[in-house]
C-alpha atoms as a PDB file:
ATOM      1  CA  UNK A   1      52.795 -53.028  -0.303  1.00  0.00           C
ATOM      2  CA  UNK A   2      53.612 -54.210   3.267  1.00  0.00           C
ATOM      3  CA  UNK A   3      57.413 -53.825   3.358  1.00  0.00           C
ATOM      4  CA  UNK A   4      58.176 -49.562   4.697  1.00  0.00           C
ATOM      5  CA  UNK A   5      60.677 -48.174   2.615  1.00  0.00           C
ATOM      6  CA  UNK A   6      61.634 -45.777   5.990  1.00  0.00           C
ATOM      7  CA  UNK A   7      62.269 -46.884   9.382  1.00  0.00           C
ATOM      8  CA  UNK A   8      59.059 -46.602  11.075  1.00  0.00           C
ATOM      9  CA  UNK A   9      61.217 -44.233  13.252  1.00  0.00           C
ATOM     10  CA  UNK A  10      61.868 -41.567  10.676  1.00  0.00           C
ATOM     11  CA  UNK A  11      58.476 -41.641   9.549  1.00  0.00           C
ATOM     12  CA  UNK A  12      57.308 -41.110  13.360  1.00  0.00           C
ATOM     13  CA  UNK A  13      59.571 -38.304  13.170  1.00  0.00           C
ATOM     14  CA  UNK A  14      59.241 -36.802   9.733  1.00  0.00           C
ATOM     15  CA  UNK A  15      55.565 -37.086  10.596  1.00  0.00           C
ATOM     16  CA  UNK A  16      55.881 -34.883  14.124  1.00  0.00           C
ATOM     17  CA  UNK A  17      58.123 -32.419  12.578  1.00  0.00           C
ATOM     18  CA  UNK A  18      55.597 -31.833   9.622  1.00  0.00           C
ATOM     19  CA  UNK A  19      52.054 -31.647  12.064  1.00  0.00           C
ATOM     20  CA  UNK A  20      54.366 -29.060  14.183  1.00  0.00           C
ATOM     21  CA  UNK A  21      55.370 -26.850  11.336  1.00  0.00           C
ATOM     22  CA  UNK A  22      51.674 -26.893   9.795  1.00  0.00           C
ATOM     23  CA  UNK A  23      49.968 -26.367  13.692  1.00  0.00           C
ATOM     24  CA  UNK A  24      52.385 -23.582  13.878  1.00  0.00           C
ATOM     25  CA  UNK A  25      51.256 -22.174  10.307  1.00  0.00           C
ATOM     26  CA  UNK A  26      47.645 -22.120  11.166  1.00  0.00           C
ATOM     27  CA  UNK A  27      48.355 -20.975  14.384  1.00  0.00           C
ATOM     28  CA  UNK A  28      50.062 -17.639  12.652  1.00  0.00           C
ATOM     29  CA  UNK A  29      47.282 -17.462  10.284  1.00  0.00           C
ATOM     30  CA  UNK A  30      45.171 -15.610  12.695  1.00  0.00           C
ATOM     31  CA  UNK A  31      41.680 -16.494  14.015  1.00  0.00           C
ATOM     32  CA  UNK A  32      39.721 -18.777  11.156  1.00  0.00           C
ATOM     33  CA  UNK A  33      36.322 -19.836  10.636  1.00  0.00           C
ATOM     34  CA  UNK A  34      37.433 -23.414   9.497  1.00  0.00           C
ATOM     35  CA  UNK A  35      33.712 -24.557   9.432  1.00  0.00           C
ATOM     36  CA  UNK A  36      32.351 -22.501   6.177  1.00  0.00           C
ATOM     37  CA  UNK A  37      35.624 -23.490   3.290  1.00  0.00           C
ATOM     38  CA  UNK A  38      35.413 -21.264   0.510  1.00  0.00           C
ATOM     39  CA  UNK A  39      36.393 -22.618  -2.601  1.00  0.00           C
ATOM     40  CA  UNK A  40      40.404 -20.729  -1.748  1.00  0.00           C
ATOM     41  CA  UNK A  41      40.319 -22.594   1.390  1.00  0.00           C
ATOM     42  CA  UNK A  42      39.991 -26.466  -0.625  1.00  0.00           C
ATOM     43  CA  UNK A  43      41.902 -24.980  -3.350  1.00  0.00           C
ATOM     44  CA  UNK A  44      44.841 -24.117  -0.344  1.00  0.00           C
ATOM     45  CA  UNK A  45      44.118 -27.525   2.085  1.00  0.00           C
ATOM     46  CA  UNK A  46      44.558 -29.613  -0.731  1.00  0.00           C
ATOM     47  CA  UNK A  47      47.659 -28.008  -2.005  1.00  0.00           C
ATOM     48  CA  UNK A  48      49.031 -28.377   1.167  1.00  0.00           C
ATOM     49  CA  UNK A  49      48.060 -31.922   1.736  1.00  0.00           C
ATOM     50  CA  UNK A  50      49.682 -32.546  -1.580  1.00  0.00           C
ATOM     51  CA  UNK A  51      52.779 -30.617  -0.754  1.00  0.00           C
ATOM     52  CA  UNK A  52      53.532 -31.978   2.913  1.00  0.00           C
ATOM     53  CA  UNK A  53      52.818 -35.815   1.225  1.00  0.00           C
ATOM     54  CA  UNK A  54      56.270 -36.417   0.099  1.00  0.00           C
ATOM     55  CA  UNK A  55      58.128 -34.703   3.358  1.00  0.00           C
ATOM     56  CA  UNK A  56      56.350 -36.848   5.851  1.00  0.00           C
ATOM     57  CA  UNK A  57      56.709 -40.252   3.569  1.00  0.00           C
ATOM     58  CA  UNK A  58      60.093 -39.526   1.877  1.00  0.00           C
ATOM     59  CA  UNK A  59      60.571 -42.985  -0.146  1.00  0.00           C
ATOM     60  CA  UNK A  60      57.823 -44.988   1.790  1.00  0.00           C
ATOM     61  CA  UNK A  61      54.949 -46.008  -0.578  1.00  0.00           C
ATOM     62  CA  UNK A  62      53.558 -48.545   2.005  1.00  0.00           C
ATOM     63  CA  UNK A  63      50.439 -49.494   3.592  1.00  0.00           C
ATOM     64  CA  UNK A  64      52.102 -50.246   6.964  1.00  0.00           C
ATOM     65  CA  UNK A  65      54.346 -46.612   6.388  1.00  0.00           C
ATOM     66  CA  UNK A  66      51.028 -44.779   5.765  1.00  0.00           C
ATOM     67  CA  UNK A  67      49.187 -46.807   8.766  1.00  0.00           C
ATOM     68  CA  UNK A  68      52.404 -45.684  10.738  1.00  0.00           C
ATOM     69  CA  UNK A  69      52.055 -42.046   9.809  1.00  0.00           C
ATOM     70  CA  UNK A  70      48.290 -41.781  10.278  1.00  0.00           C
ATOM     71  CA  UNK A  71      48.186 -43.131  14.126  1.00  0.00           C
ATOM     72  CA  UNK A  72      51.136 -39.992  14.852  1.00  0.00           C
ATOM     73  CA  UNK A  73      48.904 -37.837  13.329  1.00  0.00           C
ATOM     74  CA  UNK A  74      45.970 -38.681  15.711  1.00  0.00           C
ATOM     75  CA  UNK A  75      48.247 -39.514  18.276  1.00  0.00           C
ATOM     76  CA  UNK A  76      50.329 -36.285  18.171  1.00  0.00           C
ATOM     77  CA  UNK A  77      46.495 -34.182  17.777  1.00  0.00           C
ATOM     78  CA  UNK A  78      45.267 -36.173  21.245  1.00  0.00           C
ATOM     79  CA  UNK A  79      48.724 -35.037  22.974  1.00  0.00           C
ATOM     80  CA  UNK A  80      48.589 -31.332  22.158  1.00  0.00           C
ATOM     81  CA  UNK A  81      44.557 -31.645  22.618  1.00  0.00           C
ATOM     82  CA  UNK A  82      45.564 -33.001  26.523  1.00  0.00           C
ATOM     83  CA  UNK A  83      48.377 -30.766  26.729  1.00  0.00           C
ATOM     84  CA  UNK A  84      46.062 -27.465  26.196  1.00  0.00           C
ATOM     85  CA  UNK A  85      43.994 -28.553  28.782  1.00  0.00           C
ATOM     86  CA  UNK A  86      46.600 -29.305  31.418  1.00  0.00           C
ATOM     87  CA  UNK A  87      49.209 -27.139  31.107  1.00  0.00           C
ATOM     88  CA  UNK A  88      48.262 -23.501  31.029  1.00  0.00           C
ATOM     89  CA  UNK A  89      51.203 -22.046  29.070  1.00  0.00           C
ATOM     90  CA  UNK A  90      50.074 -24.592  26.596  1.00  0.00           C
ATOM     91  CA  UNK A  91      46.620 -23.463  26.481  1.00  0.00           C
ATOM     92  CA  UNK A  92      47.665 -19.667  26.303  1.00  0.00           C
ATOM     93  CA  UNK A  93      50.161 -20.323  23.396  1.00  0.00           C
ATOM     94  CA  UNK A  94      47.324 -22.097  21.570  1.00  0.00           C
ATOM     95  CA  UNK A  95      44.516 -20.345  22.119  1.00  0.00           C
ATOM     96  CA  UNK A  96      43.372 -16.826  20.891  1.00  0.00           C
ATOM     97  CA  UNK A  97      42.237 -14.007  23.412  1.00  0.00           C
ATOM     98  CA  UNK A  98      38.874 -12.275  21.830  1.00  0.00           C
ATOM     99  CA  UNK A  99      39.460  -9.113  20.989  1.00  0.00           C
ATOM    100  CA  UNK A 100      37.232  -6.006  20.923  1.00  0.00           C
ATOM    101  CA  UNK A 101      36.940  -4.840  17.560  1.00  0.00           C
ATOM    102  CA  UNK A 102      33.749  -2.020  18.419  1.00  0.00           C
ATOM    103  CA  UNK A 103      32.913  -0.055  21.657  1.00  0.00           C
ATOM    104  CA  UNK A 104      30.391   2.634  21.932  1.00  0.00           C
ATOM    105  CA  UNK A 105      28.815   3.051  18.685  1.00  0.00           C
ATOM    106  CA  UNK A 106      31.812   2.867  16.624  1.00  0.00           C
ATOM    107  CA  UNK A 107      34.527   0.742  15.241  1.00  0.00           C
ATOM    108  CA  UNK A 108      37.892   0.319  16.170  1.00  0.00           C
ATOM    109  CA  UNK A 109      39.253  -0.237  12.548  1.00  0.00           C
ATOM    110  CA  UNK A 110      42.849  -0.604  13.905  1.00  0.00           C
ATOM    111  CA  UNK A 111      41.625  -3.988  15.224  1.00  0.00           C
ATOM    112  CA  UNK A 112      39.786  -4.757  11.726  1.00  0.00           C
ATOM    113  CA  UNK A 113      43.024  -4.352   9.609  1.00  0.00           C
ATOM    114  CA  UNK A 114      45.224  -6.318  12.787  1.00  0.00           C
ATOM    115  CA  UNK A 115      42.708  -9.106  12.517  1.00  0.00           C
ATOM    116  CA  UNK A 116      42.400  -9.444   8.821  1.00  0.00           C
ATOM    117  CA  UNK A 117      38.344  -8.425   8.716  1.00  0.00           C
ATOM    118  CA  UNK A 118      36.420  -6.106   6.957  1.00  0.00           C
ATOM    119  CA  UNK A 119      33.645  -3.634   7.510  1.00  0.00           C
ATOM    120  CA  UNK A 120      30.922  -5.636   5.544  1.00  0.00           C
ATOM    121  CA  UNK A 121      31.879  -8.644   8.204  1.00  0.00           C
ATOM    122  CA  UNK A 122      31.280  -6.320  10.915  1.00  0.00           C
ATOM    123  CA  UNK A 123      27.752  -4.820   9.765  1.00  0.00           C
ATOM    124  CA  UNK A 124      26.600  -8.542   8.983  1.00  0.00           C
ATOM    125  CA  UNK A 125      27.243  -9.056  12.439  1.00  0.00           C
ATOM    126  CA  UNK A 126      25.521  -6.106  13.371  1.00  0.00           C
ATOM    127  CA  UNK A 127      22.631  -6.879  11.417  1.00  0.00           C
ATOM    128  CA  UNK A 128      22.396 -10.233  12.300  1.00  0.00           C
ATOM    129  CA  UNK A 129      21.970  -9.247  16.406  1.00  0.00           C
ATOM    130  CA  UNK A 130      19.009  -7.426  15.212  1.00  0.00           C
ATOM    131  CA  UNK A 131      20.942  -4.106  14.813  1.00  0.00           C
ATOM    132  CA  UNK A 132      20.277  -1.232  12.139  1.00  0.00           C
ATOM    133  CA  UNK A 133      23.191   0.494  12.504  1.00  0.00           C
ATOM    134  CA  UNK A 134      26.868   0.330  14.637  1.00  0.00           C
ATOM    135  CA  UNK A 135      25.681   3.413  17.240  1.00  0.00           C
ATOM    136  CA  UNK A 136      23.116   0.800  18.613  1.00  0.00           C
ATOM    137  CA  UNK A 137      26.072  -1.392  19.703  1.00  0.00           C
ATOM    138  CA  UNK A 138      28.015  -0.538  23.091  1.00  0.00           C
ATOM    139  CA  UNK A 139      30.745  -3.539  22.932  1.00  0.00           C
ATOM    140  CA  UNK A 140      31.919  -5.835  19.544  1.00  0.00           C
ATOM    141  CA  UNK A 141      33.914  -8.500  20.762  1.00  0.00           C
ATOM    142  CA  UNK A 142      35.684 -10.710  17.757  1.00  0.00           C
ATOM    143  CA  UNK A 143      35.789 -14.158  19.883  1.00  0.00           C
ATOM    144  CA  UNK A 144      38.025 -16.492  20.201  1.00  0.00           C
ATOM    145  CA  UNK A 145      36.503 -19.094  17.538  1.00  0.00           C
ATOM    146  CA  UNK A 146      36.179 -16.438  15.048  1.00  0.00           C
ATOM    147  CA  UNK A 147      32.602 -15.228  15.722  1.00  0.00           C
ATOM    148  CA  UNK A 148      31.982 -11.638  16.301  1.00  0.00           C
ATOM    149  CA  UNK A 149      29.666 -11.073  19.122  1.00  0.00           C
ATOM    150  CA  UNK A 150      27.438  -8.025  19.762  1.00  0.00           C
ATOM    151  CA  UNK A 151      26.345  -6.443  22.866  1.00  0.00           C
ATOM    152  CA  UNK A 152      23.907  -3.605  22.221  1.00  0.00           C
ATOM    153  CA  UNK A 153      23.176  -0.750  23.887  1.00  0.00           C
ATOM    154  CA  UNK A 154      20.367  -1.177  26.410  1.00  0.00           C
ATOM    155  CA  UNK A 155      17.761   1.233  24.606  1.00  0.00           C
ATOM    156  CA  UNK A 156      19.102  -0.906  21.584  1.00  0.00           C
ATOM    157  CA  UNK A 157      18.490  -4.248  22.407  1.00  0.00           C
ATOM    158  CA  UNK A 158      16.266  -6.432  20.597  1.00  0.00           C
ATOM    159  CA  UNK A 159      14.755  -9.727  22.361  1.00  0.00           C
ATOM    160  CA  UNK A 160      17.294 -12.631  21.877  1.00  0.00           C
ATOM    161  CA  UNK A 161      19.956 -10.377  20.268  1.00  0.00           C
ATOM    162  CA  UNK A 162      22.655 -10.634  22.758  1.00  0.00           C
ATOM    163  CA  UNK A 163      22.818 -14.384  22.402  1.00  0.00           C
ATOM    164  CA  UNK A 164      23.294 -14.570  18.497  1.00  0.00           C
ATOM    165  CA  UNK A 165      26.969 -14.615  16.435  1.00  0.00           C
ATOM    166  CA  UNK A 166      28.278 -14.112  13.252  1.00  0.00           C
ATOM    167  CA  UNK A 167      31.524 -15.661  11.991  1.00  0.00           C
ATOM    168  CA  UNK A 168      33.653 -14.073   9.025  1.00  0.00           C
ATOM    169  CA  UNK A 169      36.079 -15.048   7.082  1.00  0.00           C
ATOM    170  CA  UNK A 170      39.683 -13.692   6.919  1.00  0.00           C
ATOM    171  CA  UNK A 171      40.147 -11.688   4.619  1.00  0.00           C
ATOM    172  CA  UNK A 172      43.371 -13.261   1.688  1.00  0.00           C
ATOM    173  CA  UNK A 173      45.778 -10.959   0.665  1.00  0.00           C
END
């Protein structure tokens, strides 16, 4: 139970190589809502919990070898966390720009298929700034965190409706 079946080396290292490879993954994923799973987002994090297991372990069953791998984990996540803050190449590789999906009354549905959303996503959006329909909107922006924020046109503009969002989910192919 107490004995590592790995030098607490290679598990250090499987461990980084494996949080790199899935950060990178998620990062090419596109902007996600990870707040709101839907039943294919557990279905795919625990399938890839399960998966990655056995690559960051390889023959080590033990307490100490999963103690081991769990402080890199947290370890590696406060490093890159620090790292994105500090170091603004860092920041810009990690971070998504927002990106204007609607301007003037209409929809730029290049951006919807580039960023994996859908019309119904936009018009909840819409609806929930307090919005009828998309000519009462001047700028959609999709942000950063996956919310799409509206800013209506001024003889549009309910009270409070500027300050409202509405996240979506990416659509799966």
């Amino acid at each position: 139970m107490w004995n590592l079946g790995v030098n607490p080396l290679e598990l250090v290292a499987r461990t980084a190589v494996i949080y790199l490879l899935f950060f990178g993954a998620l990062r090419l994923s596109g902007k996600r809502e990870i707040g709101q799973f839907t039943v294919f987002d557990l279905a795919l994090v625990l399938l890839v919990a399960n998966a990655l297991q056995p690559a960051m372990t390889g023959a080590d069953q033990s307490v100490l070898g999963g103690a081991i791998i769990l402080v890199t984990i947290f370890v590696l996540n406060r490093l890159v966390s620090e790292a994105r803050v500090r170091i603004p190449f860092v920041g810009r590789v990690l971070e998504f720009k927002p990106t204007t999906i609607g301007r003037d009354g209409k929809w730029l549905k290049a951006e919807f298929a580039r960023q994996g959303i859908d019309l119904g996503d936009a018009d909840a959006a819409l609806r929930q700034h307090g919005l009828e329909r998309v000519g009462q909107m001047k700028l959609a922006t999709l942000e950063e965190d996956g919310s799409i924020s509206i800013v209506a046109a001024d003889d549009a503009a309910p009270a409070g409706a500027r300050r409202r969002s509405r996240r979506y989910r990416q659509s799966r192919l």
